[in-house]
PDB file of N, CA and C in Angstrom:
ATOM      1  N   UNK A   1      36.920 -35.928  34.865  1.00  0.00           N
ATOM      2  CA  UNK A   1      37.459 -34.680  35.337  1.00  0.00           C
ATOM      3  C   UNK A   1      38.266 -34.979  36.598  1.00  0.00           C
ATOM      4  N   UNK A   2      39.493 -34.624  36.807  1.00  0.00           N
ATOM      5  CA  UNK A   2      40.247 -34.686  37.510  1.00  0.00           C
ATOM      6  C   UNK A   2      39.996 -33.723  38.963  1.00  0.00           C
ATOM      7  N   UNK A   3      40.222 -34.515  39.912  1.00  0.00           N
ATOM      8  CA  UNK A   3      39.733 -33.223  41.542  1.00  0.00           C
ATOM      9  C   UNK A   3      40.231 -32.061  41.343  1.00  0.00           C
ATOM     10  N   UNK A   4      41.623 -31.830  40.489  1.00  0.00           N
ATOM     11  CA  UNK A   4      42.433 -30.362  40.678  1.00  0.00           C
ATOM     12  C   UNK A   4      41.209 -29.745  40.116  1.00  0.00           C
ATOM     13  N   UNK A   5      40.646 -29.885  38.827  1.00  0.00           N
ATOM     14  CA  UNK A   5      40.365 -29.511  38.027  1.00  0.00           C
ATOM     15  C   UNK A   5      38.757 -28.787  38.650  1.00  0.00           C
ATOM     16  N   UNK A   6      38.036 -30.011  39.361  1.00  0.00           N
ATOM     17  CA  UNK A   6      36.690 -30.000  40.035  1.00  0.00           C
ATOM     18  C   UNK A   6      37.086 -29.240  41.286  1.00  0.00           C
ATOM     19  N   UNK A   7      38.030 -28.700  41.632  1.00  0.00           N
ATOM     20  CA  UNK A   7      38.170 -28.003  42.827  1.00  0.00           C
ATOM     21  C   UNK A   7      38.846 -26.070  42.642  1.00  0.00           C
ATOM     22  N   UNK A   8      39.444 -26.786  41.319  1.00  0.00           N
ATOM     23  CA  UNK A   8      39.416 -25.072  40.151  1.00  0.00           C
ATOM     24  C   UNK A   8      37.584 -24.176  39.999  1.00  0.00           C
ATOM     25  N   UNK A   9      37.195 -25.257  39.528  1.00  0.00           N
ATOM     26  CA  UNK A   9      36.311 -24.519  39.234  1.00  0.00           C
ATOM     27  C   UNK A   9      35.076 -24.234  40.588  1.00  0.00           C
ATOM     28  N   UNK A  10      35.472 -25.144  41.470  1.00  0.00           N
ATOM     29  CA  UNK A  10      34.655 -24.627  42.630  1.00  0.00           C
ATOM     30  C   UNK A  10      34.864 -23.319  43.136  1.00  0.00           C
ATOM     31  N   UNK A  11      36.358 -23.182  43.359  1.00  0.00           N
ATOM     32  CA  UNK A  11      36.712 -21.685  43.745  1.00  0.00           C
ATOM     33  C   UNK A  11      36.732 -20.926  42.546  1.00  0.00           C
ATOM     34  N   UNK A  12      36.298 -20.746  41.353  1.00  0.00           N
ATOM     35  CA  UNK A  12      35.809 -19.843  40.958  1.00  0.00           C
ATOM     36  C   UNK A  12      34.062 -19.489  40.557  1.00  0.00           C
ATOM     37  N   UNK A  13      33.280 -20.882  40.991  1.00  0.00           N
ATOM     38  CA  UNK A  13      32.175 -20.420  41.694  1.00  0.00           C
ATOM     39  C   UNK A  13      32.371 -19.777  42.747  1.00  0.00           C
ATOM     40  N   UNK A  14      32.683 -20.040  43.870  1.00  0.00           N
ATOM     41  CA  UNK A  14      32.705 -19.204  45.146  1.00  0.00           C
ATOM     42  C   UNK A  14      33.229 -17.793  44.536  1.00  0.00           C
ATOM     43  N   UNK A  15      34.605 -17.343  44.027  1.00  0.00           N
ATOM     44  CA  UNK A  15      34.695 -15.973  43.730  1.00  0.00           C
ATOM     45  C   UNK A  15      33.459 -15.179  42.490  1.00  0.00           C
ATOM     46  N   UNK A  16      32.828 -15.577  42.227  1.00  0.00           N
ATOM     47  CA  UNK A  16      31.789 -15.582  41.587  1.00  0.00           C
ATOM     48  C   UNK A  16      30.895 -15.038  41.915  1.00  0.00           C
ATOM     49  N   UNK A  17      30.272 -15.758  42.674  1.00  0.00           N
ATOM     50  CA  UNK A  17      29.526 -15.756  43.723  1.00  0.00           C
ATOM     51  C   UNK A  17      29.561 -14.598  45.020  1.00  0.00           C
ATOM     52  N   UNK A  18      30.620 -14.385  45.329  1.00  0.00           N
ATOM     53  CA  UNK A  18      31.123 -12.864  45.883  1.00  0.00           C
ATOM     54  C   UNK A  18      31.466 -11.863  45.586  1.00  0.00           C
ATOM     55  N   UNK A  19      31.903 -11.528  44.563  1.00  0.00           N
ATOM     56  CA  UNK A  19      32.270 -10.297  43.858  1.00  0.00           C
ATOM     57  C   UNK A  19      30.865 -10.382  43.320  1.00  0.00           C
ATOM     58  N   UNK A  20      30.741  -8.870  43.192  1.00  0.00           N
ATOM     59  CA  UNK A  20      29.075  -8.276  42.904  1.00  0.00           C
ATOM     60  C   UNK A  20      30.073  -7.723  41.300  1.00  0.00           C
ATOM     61  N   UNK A  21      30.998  -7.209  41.530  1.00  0.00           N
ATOM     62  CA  UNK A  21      31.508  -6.453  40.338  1.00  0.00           C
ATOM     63  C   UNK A  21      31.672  -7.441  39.213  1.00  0.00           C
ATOM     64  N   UNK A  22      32.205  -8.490  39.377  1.00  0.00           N
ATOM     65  CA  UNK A  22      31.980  -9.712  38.317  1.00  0.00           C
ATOM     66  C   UNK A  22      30.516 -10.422  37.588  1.00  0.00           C
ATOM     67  N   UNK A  23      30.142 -10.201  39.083  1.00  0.00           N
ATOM     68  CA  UNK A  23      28.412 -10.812  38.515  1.00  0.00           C
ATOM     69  C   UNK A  23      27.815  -9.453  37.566  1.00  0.00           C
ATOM     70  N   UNK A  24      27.982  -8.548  38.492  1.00  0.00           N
ATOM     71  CA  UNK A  24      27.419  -7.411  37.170  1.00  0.00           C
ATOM     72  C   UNK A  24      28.019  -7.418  35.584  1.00  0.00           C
ATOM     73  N   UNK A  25      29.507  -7.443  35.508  1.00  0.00           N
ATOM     74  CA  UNK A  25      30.088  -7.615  34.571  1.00  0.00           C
ATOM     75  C   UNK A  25      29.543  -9.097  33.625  1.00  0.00           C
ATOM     76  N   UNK A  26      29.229 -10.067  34.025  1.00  0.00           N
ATOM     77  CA  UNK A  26      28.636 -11.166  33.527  1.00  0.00           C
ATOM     78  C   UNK A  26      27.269 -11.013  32.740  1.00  0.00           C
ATOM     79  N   UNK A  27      26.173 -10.078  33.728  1.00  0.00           N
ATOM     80  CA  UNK A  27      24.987 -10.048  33.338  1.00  0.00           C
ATOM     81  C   UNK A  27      25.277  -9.549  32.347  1.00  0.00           C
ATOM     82  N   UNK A  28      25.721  -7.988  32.498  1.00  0.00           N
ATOM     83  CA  UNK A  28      25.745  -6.899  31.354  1.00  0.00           C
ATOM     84  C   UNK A  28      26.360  -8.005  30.052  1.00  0.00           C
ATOM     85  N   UNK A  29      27.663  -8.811  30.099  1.00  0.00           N
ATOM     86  CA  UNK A  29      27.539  -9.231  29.021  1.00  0.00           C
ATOM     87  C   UNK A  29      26.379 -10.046  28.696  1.00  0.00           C
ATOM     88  N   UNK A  30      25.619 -10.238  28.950  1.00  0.00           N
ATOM     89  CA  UNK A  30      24.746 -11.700  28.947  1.00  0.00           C
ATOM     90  C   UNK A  30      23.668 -10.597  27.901  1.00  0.00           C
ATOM     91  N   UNK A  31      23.282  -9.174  28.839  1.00  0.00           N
ATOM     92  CA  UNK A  31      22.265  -8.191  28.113  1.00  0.00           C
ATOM     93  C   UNK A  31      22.667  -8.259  26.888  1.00  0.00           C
ATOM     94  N   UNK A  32      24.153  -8.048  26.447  1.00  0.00           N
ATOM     95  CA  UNK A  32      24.077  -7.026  25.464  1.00  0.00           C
ATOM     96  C   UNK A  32      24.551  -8.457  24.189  1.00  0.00           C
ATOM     97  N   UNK A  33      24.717  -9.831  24.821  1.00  0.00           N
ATOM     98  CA  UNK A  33      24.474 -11.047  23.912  1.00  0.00           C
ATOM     99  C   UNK A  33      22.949 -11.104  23.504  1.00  0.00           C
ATOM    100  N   UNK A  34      22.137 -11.182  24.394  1.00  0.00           N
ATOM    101  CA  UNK A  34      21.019 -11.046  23.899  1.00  0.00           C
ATOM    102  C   UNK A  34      20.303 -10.068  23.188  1.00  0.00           C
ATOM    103  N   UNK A  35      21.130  -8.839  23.593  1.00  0.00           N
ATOM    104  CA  UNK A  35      20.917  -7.642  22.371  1.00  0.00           C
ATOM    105  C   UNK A  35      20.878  -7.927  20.997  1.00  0.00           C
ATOM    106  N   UNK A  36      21.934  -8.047  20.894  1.00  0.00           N
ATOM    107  CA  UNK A  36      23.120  -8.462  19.201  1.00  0.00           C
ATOM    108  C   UNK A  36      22.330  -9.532  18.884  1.00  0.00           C
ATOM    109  N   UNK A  37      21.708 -10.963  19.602  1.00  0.00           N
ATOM    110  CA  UNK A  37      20.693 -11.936  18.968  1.00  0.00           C
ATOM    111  C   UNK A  37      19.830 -11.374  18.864  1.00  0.00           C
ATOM    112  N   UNK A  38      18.915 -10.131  19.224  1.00  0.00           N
ATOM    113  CA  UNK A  38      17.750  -9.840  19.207  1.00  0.00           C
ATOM    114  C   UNK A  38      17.787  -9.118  18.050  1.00  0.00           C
ATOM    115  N   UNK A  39      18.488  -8.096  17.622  1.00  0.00           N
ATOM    116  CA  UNK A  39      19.197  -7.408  16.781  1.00  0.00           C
ATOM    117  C   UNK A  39      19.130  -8.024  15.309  1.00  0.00           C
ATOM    118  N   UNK A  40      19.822  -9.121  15.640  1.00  0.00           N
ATOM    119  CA  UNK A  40      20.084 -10.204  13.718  1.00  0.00           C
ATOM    120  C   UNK A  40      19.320 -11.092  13.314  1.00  0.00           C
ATOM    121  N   UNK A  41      18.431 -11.016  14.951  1.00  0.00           N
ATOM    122  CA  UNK A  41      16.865 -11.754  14.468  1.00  0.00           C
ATOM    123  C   UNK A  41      16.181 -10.981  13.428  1.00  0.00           C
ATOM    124  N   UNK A  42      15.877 -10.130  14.093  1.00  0.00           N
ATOM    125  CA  UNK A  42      15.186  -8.695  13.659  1.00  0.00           C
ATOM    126  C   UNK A  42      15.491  -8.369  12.355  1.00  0.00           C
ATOM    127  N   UNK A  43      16.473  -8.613  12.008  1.00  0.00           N
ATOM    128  CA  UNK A  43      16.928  -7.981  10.691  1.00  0.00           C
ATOM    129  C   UNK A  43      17.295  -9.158   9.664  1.00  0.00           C
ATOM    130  N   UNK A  44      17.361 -10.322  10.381  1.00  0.00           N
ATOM    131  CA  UNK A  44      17.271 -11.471   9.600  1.00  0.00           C
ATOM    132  C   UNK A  44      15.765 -11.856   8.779  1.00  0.00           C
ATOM    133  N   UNK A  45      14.624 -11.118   9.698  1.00  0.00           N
ATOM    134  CA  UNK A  45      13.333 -11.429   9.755  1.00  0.00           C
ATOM    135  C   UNK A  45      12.432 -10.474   8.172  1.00  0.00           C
ATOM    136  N   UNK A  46      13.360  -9.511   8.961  1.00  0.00           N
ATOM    137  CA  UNK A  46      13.101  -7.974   7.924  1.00  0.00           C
ATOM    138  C   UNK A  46      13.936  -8.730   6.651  1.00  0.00           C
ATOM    139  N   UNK A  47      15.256  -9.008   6.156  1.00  0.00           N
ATOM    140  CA  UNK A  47      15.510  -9.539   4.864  1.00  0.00           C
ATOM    141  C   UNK A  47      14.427  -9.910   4.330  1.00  0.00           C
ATOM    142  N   UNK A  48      14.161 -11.358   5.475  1.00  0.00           N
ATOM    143  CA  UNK A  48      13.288 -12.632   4.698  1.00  0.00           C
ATOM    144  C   UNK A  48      12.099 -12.085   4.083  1.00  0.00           C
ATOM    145  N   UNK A  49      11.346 -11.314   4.629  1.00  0.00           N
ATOM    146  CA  UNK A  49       9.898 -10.326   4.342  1.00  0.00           C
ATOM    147  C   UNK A  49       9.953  -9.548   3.065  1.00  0.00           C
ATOM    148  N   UNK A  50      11.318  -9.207   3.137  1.00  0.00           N
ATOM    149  CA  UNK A  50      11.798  -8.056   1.863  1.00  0.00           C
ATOM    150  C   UNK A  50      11.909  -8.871   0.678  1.00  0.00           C
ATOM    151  N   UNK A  51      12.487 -10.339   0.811  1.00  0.00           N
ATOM    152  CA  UNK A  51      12.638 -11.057   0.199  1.00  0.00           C
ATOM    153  C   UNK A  51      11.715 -11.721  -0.561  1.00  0.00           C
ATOM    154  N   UNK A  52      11.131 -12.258   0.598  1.00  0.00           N
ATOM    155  CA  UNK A  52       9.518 -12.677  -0.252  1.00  0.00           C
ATOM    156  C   UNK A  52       8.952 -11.917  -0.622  1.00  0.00           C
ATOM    157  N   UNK A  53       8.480 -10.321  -0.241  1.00  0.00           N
ATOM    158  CA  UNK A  53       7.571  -9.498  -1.115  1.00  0.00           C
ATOM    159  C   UNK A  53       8.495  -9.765  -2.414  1.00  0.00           C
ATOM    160  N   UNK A  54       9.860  -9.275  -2.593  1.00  0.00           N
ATOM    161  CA  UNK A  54      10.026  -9.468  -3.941  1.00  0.00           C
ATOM    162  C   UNK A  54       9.945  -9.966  -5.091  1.00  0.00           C
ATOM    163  N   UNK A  55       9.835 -11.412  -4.113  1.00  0.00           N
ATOM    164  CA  UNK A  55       9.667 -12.641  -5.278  1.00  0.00           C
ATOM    165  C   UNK A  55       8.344 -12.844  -5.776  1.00  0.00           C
ATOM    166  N   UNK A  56       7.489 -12.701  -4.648  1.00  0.00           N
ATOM    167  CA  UNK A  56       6.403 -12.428  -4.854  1.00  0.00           C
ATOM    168  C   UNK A  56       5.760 -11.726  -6.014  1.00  0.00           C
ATOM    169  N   UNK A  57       6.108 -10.824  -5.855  1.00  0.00           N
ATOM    170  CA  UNK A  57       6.407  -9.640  -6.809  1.00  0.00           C
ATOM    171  C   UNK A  57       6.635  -9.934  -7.990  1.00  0.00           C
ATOM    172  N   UNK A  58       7.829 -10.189  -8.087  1.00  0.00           N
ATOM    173  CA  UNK A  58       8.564 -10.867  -9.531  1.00  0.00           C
ATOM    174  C   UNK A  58       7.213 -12.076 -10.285  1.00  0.00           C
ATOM    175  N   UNK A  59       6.698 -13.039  -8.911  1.00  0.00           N
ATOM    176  CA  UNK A  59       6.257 -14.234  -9.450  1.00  0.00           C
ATOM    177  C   UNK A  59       4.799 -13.767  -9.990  1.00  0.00           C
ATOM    178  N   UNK A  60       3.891 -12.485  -9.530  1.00  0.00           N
ATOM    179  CA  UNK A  60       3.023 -12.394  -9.868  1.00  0.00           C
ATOM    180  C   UNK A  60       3.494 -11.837 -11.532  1.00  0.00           C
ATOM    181  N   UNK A  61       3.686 -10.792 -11.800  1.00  0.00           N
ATOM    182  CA  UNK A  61       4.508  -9.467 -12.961  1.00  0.00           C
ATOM    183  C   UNK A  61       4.761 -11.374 -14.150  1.00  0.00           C
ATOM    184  N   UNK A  62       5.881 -11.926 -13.537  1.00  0.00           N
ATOM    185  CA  UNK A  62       5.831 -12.808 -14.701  1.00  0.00           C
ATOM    186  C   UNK A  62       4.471 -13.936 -14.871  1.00  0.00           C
ATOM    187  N   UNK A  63       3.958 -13.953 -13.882  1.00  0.00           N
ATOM    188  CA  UNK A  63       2.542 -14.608 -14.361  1.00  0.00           C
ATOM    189  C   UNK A  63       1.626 -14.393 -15.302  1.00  0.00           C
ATOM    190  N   UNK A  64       1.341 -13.039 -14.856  1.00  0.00           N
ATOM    191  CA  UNK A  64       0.797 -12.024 -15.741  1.00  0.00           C
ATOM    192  C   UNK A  64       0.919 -11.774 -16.998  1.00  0.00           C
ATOM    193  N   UNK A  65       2.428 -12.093 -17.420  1.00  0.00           N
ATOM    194  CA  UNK A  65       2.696 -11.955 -18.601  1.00  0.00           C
ATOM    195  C   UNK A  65       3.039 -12.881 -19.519  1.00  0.00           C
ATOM    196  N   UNK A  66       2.775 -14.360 -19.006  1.00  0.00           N
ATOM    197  CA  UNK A  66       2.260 -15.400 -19.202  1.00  0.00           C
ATOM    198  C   UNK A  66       0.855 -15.232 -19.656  1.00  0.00           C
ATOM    199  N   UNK A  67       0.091 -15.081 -18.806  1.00  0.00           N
ATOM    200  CA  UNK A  67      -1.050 -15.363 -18.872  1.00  0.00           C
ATOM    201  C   UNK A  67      -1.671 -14.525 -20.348  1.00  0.00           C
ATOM    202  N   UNK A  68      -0.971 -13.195 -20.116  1.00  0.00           N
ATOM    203  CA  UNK A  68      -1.386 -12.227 -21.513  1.00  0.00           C
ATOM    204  C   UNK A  68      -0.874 -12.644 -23.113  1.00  0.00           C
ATOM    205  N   UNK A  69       0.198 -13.371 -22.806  1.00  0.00           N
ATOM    206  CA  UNK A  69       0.843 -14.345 -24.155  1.00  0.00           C
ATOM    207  C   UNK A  69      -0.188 -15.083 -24.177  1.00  0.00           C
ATOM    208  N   UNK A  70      -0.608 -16.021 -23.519  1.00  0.00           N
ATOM    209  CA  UNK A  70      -1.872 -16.952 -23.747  1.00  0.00           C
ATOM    210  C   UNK A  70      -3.092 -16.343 -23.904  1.00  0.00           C
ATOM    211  N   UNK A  71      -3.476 -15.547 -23.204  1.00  0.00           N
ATOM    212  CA  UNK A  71      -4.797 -15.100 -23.815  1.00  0.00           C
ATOM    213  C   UNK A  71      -4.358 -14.068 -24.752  1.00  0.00           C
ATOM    214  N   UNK A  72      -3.575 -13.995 -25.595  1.00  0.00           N
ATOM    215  CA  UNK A  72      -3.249 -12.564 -26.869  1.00  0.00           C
ATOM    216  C   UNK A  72      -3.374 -14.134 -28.077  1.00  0.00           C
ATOM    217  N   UNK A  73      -2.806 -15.305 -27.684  1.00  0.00           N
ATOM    218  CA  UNK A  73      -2.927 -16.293 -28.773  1.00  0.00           C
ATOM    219  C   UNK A  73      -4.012 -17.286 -28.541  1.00  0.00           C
ATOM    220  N   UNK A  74      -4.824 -17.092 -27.325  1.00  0.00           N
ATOM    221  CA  UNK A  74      -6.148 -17.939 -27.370  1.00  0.00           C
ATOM    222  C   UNK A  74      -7.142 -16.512 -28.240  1.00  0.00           C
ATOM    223  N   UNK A  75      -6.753 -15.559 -28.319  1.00  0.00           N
ATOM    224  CA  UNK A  75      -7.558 -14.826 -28.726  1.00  0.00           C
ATOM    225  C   UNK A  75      -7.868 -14.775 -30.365  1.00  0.00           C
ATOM    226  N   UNK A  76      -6.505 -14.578 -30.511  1.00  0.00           N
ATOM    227  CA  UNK A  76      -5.906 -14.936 -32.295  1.00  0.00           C
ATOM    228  C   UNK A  76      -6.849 -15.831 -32.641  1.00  0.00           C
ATOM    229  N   UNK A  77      -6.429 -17.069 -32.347  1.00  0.00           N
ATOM    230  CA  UNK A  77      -6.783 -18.224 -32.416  1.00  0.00           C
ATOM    231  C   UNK A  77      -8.568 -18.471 -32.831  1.00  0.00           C
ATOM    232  N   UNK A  78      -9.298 -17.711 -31.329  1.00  0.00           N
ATOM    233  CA  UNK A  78     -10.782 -17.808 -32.077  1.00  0.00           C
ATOM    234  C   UNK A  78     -11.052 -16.824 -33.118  1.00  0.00           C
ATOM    235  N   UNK A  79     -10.549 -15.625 -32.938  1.00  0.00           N
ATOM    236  CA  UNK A  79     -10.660 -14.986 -34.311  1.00  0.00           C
ATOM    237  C   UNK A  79     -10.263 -15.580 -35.234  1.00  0.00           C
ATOM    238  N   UNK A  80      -9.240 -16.372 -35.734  1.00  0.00           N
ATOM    239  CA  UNK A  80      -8.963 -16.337 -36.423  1.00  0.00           C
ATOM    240  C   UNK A  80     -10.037 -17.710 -37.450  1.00  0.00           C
ATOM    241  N   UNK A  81     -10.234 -18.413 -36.182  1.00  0.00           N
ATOM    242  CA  UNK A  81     -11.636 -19.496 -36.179  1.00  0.00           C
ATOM    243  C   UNK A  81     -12.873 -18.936 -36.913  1.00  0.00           C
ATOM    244  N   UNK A  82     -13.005 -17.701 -36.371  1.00  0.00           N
ATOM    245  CA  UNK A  82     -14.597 -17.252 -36.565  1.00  0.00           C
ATOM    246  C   UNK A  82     -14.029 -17.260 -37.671  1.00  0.00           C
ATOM    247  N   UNK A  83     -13.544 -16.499 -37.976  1.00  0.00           N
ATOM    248  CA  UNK A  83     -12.917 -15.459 -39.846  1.00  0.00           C
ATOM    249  C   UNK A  83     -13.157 -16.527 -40.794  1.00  0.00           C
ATOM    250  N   UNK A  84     -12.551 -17.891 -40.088  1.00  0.00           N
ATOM    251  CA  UNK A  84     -12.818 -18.800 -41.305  1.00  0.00           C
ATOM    252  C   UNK A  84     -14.328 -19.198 -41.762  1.00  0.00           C
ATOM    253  N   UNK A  85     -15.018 -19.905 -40.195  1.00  0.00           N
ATOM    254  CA  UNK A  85     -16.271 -20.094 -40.357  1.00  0.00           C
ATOM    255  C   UNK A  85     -16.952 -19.158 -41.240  1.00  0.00           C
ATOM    256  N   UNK A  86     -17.120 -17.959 -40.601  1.00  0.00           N
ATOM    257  CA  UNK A  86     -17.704 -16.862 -41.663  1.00  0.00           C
ATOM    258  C   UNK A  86     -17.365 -16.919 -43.366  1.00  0.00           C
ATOM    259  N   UNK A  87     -16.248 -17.386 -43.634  1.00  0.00           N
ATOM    260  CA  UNK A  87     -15.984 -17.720 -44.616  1.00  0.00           C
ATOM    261  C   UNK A  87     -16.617 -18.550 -45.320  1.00  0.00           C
ATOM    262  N   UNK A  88     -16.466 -19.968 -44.558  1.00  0.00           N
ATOM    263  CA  UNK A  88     -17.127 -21.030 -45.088  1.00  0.00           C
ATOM    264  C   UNK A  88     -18.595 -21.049 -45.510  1.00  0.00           C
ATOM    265  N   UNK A  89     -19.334 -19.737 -44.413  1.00  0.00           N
ATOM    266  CA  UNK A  89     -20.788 -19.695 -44.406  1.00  0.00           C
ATOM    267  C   UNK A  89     -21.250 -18.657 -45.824  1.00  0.00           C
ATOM    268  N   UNK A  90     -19.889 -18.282 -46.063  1.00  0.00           N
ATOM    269  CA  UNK A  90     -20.346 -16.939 -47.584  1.00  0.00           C
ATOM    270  C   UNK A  90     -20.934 -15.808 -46.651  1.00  0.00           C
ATOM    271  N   UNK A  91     -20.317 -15.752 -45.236  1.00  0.00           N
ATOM    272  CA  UNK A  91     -20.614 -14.384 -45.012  1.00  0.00           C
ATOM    273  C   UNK A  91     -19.809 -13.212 -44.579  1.00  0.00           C
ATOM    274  N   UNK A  92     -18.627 -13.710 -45.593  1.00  0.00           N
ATOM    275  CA  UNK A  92     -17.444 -12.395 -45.815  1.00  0.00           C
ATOM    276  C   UNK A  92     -17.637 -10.999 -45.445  1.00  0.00           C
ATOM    277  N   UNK A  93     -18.818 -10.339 -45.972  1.00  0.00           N
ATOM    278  CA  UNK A  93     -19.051  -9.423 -46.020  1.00  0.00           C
ATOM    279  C   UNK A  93     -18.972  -8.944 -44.418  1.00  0.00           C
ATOM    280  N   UNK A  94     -19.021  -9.745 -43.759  1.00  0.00           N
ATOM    281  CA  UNK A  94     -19.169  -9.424 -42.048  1.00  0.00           C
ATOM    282  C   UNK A  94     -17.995  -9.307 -41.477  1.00  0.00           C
ATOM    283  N   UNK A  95     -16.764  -9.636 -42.140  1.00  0.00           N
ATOM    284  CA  UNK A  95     -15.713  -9.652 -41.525  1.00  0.00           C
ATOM    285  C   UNK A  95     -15.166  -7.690 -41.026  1.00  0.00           C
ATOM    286  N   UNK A  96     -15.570  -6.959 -42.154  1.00  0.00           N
ATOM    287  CA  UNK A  96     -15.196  -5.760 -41.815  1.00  0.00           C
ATOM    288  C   UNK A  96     -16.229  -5.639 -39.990  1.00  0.00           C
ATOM    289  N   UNK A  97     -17.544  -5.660 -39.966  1.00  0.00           N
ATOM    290  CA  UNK A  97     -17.861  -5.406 -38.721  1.00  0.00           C
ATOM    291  C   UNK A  97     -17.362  -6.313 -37.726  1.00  0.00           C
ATOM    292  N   UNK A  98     -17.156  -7.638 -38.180  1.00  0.00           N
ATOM    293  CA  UNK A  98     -16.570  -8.413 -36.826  1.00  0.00           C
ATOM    294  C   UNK A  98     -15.090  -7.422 -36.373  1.00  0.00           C
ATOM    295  N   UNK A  99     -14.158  -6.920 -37.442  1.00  0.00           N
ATOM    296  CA  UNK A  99     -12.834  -6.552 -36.541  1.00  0.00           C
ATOM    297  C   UNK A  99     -13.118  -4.869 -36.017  1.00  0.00           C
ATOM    298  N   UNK A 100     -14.212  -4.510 -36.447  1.00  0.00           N
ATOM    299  CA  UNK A 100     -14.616  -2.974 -35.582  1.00  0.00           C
ATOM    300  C   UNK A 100     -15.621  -3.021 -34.417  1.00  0.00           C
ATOM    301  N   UNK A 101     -16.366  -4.060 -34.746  1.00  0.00           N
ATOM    302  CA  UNK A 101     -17.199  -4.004 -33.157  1.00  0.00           C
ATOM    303  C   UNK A 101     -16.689  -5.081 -32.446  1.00  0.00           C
ATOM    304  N   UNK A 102     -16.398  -4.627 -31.714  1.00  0.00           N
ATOM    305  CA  UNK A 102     -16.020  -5.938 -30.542  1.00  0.00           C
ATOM    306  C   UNK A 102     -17.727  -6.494 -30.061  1.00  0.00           C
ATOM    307  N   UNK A 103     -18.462  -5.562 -29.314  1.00  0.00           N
ATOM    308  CA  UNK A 103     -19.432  -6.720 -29.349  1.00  0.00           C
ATOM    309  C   UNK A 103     -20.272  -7.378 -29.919  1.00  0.00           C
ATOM    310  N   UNK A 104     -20.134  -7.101 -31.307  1.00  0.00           N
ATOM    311  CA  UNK A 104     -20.518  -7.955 -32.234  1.00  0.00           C
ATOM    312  C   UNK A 104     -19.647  -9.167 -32.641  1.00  0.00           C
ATOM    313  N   UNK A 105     -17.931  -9.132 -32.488  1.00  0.00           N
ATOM    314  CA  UNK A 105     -17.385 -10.062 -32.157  1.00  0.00           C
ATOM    315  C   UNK A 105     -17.397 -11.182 -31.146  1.00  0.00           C
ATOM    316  N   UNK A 106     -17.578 -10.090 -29.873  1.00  0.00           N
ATOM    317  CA  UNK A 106     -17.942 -11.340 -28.957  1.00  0.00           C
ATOM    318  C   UNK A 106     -19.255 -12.073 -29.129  1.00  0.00           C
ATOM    319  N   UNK A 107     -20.007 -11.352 -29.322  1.00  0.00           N
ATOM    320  CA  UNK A 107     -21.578 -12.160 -30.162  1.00  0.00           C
ATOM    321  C   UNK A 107     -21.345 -13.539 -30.804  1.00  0.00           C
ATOM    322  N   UNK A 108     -20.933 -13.082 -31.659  1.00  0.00           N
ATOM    323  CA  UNK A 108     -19.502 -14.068 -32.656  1.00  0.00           C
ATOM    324  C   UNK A 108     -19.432 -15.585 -32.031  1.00  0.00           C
ATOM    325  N   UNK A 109     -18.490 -14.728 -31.742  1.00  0.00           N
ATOM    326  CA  UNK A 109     -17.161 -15.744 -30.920  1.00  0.00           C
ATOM    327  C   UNK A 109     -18.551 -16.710 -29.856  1.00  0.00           C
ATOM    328  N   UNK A 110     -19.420 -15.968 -29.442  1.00  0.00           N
ATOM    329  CA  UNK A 110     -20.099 -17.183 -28.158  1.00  0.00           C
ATOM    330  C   UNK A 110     -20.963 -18.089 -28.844  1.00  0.00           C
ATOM    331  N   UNK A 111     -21.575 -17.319 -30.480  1.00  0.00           N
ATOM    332  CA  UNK A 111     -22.615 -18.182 -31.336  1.00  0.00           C
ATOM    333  C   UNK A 111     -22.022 -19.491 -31.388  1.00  0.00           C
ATOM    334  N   UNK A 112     -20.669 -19.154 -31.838  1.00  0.00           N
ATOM    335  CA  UNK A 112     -19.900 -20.319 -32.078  1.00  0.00           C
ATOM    336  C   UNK A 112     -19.424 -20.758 -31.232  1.00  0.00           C
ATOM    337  N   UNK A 113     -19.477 -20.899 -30.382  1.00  0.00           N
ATOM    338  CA  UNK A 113     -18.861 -21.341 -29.122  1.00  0.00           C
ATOM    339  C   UNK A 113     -17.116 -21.474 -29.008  1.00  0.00           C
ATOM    340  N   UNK A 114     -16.876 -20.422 -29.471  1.00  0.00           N
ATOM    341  CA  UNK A 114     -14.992 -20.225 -29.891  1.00  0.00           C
ATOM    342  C   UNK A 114     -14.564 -19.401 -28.563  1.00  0.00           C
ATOM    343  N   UNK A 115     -15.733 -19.000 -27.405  1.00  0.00           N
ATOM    344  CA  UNK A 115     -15.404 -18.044 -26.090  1.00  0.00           C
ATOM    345  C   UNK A 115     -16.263 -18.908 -25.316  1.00  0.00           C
TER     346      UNK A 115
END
């Protein structure tokens, strides 16, 4: 840095430094910078929150409906297990009460260990 240059900016520390009307003018901008950051924090913060509940959101709803595809075809599946066994055992005749009582199905389903 050149002296002109280091002796520029000295005298405008010193006028700085004396004028009250400048220093006020400085702060106030300084407030209302830190406003406007405080401001897009704030609302940067609020997105992110909005954001994640959503996904959140989204990630549970499609879990869920995952999970109900799998247990609608793990379900099939042992029924469709027992139905045979019962078959194999010649005890057909049971199939009408296995698909009307459920807890005679689940009975079922745990004899055999298909639940």
């Amino acid at each position: 840095m050149s002296d002109t240059a280091i002796k520029e900016a000295m005298d405008y520390e010193k006028q700085f430094a004396t004028n009250n009307k400048l220093k006020s003018a400085y702060w106030e901008h300084e407030r209302t910078m830190r406003d406007i950051a405080s401001a897009l924090y704030s609302r940067e913060k609020a997105g992110q929150e909005r954001g994640e509940k959503i996904g959140q959101e989204r990630g549970e709803r499609i879990g869920q409906e995952r999970g109900e595809k799998i247990g609608d075809k793990t379900g099939r599946q042992a029924l469709s297990t027992l139905l045979q066994k019962l078959l194999e055992e010649g005890r057909k005749e049971e199939f009408d009460r296995v698909l009307r009582d459920n807890e005679y199905q689940e009975k079922l389903l745990r004899e055999y260990h298909l639940k």
